[in-house]
N, C-alpha and C. Protein backbone atom coordinates (compact mmCIF):
# COMPACT_ATOMS: atom_id res chain seq x y z
N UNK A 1 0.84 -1.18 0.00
CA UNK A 1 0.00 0.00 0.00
C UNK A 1 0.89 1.24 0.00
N UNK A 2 1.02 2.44 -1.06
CA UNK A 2 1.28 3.25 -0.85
C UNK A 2 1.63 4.92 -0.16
N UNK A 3 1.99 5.29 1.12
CA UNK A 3 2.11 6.47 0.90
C UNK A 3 1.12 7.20 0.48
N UNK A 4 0.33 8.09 1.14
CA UNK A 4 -0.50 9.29 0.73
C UNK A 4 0.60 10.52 0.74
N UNK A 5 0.46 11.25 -0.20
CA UNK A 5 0.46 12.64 0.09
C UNK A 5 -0.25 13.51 1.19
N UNK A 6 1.28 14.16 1.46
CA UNK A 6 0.93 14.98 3.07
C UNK A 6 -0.03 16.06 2.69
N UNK A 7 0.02 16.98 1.83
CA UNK A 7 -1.28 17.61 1.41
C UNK A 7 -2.45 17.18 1.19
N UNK A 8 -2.87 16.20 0.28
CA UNK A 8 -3.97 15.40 0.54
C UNK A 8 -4.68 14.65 1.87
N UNK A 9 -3.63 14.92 2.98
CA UNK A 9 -4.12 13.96 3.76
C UNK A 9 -4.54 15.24 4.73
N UNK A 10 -3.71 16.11 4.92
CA UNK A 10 -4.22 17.55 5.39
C UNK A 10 -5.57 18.41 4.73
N UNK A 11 -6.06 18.07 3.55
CA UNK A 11 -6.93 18.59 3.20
C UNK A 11 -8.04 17.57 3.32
N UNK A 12 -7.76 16.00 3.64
CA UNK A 12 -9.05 15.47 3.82
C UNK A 12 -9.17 15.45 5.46
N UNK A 13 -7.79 15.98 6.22
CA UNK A 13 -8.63 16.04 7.60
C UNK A 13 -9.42 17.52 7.45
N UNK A 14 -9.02 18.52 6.89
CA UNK A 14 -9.58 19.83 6.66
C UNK A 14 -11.07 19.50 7.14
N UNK A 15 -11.79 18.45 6.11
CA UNK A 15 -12.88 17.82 5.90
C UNK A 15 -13.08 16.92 6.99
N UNK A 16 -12.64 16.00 7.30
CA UNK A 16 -13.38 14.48 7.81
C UNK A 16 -12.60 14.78 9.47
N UNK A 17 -11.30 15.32 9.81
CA UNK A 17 -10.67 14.95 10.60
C UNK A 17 -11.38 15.37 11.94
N UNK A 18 -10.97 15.23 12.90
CA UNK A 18 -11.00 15.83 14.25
C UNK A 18 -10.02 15.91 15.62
N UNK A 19 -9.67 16.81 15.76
CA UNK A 19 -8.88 16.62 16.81
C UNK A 19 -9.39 17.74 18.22
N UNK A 20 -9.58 16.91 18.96
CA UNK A 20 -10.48 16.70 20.33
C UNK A 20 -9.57 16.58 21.83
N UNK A 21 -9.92 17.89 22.26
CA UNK A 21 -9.33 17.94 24.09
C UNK A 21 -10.90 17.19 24.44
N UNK A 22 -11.04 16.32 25.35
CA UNK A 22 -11.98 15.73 25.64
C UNK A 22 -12.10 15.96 27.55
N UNK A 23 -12.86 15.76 27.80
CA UNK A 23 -12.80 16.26 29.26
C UNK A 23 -14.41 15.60 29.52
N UNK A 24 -14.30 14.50 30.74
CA UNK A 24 -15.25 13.65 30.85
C UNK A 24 -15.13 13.63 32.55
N UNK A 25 -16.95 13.50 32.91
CA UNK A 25 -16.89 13.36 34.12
C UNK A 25 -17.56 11.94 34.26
N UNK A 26 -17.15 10.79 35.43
CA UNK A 26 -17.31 9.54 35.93
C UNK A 26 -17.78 9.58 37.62
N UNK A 27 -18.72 9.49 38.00
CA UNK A 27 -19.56 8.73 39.13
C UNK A 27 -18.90 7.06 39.21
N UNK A 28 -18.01 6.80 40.57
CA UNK A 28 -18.20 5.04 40.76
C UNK A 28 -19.28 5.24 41.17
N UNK A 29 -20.34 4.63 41.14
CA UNK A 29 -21.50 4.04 41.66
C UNK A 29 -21.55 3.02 42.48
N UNK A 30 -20.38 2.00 42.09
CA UNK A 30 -20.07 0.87 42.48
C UNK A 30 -19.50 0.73 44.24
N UNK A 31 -18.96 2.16 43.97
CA UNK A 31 -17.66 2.09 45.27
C UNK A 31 -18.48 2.65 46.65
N UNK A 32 -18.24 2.66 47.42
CA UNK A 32 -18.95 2.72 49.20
C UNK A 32 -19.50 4.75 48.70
N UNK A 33 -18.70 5.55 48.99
CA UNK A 33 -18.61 6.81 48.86
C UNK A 33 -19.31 7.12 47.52
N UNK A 34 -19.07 6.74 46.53
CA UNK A 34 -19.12 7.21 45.21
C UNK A 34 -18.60 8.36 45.02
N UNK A 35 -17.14 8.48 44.59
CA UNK A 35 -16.16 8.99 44.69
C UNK A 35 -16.84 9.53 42.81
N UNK A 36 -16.43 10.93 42.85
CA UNK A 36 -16.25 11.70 41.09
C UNK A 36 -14.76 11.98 41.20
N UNK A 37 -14.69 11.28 39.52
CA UNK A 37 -13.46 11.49 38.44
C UNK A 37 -13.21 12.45 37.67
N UNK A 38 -13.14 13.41 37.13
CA UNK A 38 -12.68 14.16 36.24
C UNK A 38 -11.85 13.81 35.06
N UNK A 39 -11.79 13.76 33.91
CA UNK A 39 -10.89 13.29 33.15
C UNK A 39 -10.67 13.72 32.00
N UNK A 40 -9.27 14.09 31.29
CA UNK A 40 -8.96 14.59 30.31
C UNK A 40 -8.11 13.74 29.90
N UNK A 41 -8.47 13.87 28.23
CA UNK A 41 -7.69 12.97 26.90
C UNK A 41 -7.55 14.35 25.91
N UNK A 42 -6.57 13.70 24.69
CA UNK A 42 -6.49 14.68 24.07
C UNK A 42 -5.89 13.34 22.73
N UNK A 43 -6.88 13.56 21.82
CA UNK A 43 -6.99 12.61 20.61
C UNK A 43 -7.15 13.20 19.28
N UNK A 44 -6.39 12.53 18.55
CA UNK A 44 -6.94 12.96 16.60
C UNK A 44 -7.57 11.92 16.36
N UNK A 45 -8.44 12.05 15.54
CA UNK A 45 -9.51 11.07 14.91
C UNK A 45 -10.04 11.33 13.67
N UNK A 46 -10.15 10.27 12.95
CA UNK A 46 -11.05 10.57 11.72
C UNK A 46 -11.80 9.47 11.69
N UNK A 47 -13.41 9.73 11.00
CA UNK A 47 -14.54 8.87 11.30
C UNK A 47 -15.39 8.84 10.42
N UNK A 48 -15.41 7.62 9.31
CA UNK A 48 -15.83 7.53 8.27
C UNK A 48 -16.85 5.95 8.10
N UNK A 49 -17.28 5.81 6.91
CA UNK A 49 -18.42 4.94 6.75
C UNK A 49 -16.98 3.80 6.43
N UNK A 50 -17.82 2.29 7.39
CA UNK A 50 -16.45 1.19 7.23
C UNK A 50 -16.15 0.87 5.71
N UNK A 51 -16.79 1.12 4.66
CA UNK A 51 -16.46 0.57 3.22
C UNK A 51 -15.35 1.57 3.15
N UNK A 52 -14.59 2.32 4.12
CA UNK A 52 -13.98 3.37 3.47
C UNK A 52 -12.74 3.25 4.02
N UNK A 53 -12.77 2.22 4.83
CA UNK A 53 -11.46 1.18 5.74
C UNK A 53 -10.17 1.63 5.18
N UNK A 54 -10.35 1.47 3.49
CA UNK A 54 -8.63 1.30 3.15
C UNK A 54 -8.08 2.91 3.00
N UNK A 55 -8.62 3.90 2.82
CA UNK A 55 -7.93 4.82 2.76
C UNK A 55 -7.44 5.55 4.31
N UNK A 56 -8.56 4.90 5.47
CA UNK A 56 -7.83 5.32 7.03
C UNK A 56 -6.45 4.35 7.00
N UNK A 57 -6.03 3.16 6.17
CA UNK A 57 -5.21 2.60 6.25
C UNK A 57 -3.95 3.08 6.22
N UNK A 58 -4.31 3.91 4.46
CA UNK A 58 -3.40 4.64 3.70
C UNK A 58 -3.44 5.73 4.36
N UNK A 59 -3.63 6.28 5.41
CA UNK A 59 -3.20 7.72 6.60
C UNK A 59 -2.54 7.01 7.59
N UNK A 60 -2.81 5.72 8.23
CA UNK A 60 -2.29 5.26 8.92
C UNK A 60 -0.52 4.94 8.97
N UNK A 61 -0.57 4.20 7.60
CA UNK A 61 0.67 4.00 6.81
C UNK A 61 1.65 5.42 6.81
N UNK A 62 0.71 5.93 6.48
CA UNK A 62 1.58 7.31 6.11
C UNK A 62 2.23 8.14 7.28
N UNK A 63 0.93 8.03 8.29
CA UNK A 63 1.53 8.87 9.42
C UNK A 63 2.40 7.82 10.65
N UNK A 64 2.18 6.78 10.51
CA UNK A 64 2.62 5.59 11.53
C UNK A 64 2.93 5.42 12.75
N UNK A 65 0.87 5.63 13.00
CA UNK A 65 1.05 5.54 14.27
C UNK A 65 -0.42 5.23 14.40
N UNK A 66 -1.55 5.57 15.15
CA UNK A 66 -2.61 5.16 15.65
C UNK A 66 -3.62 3.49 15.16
N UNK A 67 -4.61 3.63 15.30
CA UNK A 67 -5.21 2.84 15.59
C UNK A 67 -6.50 2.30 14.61
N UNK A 68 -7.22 1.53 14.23
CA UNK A 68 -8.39 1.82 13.43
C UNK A 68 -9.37 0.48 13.83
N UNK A 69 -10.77 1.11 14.18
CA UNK A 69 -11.61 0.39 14.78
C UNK A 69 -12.81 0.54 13.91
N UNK A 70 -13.71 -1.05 13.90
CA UNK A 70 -14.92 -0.52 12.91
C UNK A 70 -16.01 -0.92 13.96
N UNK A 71 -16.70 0.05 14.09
CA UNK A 71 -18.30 0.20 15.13
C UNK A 71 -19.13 -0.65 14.32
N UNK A 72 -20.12 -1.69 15.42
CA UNK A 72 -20.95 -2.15 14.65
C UNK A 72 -22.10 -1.57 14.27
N UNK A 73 -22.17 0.21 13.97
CA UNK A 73 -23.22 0.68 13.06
C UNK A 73 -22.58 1.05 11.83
N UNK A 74 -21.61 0.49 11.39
CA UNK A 74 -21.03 0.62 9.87
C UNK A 74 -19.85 1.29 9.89
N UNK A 75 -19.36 1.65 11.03
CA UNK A 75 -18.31 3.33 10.52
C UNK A 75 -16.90 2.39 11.70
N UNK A 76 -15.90 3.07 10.01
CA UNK A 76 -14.49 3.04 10.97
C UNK A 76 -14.24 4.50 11.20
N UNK A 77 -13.12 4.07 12.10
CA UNK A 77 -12.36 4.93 12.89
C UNK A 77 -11.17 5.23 13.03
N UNK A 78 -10.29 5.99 12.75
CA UNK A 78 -8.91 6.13 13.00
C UNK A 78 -8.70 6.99 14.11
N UNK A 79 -7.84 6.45 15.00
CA UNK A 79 -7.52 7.27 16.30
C UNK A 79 -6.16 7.17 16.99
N UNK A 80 -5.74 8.57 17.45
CA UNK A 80 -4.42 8.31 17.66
C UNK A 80 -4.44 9.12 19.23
N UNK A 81 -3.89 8.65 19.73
CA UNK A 81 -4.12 9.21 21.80
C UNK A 81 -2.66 8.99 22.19
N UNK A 82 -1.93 8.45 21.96
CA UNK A 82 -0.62 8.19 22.60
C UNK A 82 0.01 9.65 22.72
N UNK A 83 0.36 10.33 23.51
CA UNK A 83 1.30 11.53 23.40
C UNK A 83 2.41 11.80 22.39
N UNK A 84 2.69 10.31 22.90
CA UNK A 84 4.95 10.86 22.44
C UNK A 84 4.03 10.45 20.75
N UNK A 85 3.38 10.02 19.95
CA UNK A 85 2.75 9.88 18.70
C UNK A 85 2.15 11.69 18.01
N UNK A 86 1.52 11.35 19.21
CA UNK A 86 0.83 12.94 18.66
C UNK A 86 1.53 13.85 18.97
N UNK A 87 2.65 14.21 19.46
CA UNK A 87 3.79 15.21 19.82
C UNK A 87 4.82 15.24 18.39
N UNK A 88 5.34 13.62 18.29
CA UNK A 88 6.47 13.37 17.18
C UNK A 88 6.02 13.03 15.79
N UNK A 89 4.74 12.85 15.92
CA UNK A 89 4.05 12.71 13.92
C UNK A 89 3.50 13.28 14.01
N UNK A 90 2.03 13.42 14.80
CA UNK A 90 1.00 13.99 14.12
C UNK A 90 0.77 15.46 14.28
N UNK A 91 1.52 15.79 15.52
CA UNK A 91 2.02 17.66 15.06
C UNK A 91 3.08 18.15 14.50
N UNK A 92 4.07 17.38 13.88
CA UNK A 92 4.57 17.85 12.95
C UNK A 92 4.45 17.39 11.51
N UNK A 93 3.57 16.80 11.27
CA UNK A 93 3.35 16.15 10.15
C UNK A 93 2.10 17.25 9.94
N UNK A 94 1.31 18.07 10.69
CA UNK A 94 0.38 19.28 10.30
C UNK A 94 1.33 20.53 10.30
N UNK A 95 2.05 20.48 10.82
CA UNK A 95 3.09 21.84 10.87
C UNK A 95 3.80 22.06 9.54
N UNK A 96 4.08 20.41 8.75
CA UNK A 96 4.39 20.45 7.86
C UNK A 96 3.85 20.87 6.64
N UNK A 97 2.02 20.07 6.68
CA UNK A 97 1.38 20.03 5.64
C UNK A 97 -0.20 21.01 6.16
N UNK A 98 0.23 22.15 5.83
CA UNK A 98 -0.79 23.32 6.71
C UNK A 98 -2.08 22.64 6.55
N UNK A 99 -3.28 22.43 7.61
CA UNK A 99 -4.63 22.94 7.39
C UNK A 99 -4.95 24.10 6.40
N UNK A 100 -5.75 24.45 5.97
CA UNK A 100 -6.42 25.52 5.52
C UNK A 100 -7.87 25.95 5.86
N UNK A 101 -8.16 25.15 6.08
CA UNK A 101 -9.82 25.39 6.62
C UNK A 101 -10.16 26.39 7.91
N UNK A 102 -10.69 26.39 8.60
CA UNK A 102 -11.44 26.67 10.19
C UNK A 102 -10.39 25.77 11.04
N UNK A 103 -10.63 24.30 10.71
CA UNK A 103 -9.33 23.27 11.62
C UNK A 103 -8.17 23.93 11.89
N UNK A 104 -7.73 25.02 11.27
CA UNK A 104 -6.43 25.26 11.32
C UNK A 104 -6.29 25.39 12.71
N UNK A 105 -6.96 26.38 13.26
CA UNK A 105 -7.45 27.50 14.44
C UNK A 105 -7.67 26.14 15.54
N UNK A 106 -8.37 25.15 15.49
CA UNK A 106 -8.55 24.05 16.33
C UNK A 106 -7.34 23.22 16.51
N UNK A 107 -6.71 23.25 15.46
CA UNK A 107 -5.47 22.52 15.23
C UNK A 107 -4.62 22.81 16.45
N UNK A 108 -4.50 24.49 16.56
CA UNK A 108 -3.30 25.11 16.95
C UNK A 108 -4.09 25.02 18.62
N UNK A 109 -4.65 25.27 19.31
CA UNK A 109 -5.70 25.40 20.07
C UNK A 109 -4.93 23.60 21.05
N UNK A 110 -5.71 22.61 20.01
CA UNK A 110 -5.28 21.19 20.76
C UNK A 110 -4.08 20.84 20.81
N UNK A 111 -3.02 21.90 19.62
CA UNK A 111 -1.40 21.63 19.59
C UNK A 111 -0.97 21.70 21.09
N UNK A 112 -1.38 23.04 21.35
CA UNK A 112 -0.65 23.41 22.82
C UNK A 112 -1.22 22.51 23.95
N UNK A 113 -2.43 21.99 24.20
CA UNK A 113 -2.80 21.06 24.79
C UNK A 113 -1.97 19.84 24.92
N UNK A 114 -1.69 19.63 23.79
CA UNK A 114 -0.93 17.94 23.27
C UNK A 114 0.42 18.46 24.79
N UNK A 115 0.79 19.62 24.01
CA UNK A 115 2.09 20.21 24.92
C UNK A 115 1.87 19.89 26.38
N UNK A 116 0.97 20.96 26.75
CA UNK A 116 0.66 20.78 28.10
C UNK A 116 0.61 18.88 28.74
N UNK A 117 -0.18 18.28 27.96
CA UNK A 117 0.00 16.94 28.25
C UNK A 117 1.25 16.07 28.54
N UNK A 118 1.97 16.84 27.77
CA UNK A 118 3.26 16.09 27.45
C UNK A 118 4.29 16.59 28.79
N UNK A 119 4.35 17.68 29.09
CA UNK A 119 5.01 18.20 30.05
C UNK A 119 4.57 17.75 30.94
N UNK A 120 2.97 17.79 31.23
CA UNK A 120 2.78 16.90 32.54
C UNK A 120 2.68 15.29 32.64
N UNK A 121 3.92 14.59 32.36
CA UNK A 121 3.89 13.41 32.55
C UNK A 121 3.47 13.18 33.28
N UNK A 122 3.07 11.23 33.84
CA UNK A 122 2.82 10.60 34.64
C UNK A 122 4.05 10.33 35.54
N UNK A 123 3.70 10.70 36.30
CA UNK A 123 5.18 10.07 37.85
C UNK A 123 4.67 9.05 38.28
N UNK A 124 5.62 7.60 38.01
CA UNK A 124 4.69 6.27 38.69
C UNK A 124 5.62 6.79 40.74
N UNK A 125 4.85 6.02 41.12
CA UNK A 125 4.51 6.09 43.03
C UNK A 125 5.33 5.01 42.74
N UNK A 126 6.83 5.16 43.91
CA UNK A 126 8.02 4.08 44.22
C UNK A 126 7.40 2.73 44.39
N UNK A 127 8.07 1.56 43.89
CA UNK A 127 7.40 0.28 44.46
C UNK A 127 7.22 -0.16 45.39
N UNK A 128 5.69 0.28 45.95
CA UNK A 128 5.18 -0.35 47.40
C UNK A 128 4.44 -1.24 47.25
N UNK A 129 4.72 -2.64 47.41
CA UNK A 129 3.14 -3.61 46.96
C UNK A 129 2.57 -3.24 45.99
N UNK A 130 1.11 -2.91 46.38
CA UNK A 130 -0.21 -2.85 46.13
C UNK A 130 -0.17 -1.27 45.26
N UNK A 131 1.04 -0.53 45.52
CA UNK A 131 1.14 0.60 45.22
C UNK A 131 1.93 0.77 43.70
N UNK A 132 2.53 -0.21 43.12
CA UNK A 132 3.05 -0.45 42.09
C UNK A 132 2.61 -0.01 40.51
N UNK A 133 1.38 -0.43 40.99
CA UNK A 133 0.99 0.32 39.18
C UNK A 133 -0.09 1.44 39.34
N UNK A 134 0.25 2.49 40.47
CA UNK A 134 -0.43 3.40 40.41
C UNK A 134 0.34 4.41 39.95
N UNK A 135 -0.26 5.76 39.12
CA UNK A 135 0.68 7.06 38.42
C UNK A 135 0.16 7.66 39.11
N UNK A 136 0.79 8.98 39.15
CA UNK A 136 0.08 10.00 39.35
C UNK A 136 0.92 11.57 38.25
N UNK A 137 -0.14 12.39 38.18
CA UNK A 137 0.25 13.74 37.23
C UNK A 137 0.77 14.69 38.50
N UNK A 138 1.64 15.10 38.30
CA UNK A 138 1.99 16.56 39.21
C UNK A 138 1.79 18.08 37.90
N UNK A 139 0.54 18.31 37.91
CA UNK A 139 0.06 19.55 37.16
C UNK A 139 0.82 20.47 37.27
N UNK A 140 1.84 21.26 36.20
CA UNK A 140 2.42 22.30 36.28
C UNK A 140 1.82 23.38 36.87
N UNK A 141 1.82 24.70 37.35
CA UNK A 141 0.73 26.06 37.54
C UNK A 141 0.44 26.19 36.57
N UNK A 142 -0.64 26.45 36.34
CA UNK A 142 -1.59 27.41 35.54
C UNK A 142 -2.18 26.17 34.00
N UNK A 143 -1.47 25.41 34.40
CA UNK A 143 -1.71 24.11 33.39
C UNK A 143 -3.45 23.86 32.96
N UNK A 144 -3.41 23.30 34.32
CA UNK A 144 -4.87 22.92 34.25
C UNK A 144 -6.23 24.13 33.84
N UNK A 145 -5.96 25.35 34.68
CA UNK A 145 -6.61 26.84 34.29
C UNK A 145 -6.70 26.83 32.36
N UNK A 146 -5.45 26.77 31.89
CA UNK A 146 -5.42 26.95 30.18
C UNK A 146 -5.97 25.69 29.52
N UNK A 147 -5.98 24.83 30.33
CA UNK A 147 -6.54 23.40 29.47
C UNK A 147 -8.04 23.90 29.40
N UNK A 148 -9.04 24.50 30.19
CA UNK A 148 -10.06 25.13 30.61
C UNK A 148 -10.19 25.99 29.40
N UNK A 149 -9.24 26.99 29.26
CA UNK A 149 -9.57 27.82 28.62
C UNK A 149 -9.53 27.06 26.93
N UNK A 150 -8.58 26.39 26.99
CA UNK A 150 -8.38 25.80 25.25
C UNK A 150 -9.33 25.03 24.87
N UNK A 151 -10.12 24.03 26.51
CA UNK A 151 -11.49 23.38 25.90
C UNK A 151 -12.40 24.50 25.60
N UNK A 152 -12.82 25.66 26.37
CA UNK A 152 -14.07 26.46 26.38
C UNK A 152 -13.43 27.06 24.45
N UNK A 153 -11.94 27.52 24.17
CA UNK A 153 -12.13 28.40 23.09
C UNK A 153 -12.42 27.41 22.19
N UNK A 154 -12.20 25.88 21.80
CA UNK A 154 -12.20 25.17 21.12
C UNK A 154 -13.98 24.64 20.69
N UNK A 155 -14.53 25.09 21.67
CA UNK A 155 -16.29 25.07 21.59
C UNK A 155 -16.98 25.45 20.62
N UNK A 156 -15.94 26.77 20.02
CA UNK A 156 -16.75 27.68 19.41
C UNK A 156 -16.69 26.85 17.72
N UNK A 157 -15.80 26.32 17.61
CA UNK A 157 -15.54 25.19 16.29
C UNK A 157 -16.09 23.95 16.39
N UNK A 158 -17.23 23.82 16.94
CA UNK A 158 -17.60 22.76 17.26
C UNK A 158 -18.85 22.73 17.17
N UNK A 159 -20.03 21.74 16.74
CA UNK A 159 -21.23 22.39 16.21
C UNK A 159 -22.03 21.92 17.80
N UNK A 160 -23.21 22.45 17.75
CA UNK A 160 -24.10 22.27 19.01
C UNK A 160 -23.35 22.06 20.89
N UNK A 161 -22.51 23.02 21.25
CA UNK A 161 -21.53 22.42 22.24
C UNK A 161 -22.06 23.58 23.57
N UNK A 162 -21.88 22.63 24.12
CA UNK A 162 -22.23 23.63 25.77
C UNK A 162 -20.75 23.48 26.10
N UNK A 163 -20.36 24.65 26.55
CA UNK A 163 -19.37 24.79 27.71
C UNK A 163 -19.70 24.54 29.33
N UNK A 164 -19.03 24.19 29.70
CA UNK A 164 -18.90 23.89 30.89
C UNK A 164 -18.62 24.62 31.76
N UNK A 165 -18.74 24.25 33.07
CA UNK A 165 -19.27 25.38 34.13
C UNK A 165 -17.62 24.92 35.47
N UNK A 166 -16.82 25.60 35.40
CA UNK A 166 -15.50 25.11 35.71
C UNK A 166 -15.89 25.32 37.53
N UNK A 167 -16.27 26.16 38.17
CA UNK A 167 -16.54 26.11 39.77
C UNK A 167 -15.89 25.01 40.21
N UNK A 168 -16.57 24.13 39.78
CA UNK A 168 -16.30 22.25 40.55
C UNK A 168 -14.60 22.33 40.93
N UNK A 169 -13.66 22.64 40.01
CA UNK A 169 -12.65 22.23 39.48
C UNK A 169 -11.83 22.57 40.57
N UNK A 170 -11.42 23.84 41.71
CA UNK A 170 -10.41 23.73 42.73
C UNK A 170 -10.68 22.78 43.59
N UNK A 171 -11.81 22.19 43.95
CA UNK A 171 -11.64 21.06 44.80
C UNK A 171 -11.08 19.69 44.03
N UNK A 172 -10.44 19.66 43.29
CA UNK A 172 -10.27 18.64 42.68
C UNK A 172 -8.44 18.95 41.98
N UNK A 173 -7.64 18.47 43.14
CA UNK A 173 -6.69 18.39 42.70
C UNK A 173 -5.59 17.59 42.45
N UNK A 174 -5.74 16.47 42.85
CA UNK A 174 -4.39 15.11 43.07
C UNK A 174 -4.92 14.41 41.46
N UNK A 175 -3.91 14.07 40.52
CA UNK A 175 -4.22 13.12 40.03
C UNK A 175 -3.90 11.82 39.69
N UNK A 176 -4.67 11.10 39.40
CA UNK A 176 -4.25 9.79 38.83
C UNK A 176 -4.53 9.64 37.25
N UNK A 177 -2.77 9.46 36.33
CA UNK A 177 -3.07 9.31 34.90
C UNK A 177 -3.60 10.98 34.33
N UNK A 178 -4.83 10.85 34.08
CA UNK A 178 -5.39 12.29 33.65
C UNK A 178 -6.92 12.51 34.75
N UNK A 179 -6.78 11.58 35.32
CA UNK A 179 -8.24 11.78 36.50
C UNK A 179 -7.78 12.52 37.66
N UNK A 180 -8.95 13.19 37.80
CA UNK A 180 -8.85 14.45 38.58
C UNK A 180 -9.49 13.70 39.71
N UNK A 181 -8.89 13.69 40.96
CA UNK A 181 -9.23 13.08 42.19
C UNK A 181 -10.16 14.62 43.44
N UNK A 182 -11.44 14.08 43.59
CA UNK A 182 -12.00 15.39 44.65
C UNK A 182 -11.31 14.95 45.99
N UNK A 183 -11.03 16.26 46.21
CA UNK A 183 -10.95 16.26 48.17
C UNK A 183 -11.60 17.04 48.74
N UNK A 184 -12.34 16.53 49.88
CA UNK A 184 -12.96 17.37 50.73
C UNK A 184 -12.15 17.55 52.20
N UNK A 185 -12.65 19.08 52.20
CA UNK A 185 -11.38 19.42 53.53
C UNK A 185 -12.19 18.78 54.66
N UNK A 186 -11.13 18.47 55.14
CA UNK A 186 -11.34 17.95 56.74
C UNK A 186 -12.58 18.68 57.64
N UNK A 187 -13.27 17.97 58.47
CA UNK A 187 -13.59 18.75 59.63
C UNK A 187 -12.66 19.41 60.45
N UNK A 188 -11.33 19.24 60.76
CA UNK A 188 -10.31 19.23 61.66
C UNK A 188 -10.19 21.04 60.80
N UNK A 189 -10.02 20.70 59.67
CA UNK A 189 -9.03 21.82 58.98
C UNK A 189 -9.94 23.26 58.62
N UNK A 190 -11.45 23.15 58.96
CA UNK A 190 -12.57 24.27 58.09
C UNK A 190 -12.46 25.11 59.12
């Protein structure tokens, strides 16, 4: 399979592509407390009817890296979430081969995001037992505040979108991975 052209492939994400700061809230239900999650991803995607499989192939090939899944209501998917991927191809492989559309503006918007992500690695917790495969993010300042602002400006390119209502967000600061852990202050400490 050949190689696409980097312009062609920039002008059909112009069209089909998407690239998405995602920010999701989770209820355990399951757990004693029912503890809320907060959570941020930051993904490129393109999402097309599955007869159309081989040309997400031929982007795949080209850019070499993500993923491709077909939903059982007909439609594949190409998706790429890994950081050090979307840091080392897929933003410079747009830096290379400009947007032109509206995307451009979204482009640049989730670029710095990707950034922010990337700087705030995961710190795994020293090997204690049970404590072994837990991460945690140590949020730079002002990190989390601009991720806020790059989801709310990124709204406006986006068809039918509510922004979100950020208040919630200082009680919620330790994380795990990209989940935002709540704390409530002590009785001891109010």
């Amino acid at each position: 399979m050949d190689k696409l052209p980097g312009d062609y492939i920039a002008g059909f994400v112009d069209g089909e592509g998407c690239f998405a700061l995602k920010f999701r809230r989770d209820i355990r239900h399951d757990r004693k407390n029912k503890p809320v999650y907060f959570y941020w991803d930051v993904e490129f995607a393109i999402l097309l009817r599955a007869d159309d499989k081989e040309i997400l192939e031929q982007i795949q090939q080209t850019l070499d890296c993500g993923r491709i899944s077909i939903s059982k209501r007909g439609s594949a998917r190409y998706s790429v979430n890994d950081i050090d991927d979307l840091m080392n191809k897929v933003i410079p492989f747009f830096q290379k081969y400009l947007l032109r559309a509206k995307k451009r503006h979204d482009f640049n918007l989730w670029k710095e995001a990707v950034t922010i992500f990337s700087r705030n690695r995961q710190v795994r917790i020293p090997n204690q037992r049970w404590f072994s495969k837990i991460s945690k993010i140590r949020w730079k300042d002002g990190d989390i505040d601009r991720l806020k602002k790059i989801h709310t400006e990124m709204k406006q390119f986006k068809i039918k979108s509510k922004t979100k209502d950020w208040k919630w967000l200082p009680n919620y600061t330790t994380c795990r991975k990209n989940i935002l852990v709540r704390h409530e202050k002590s009785k001891e400490n109010s």
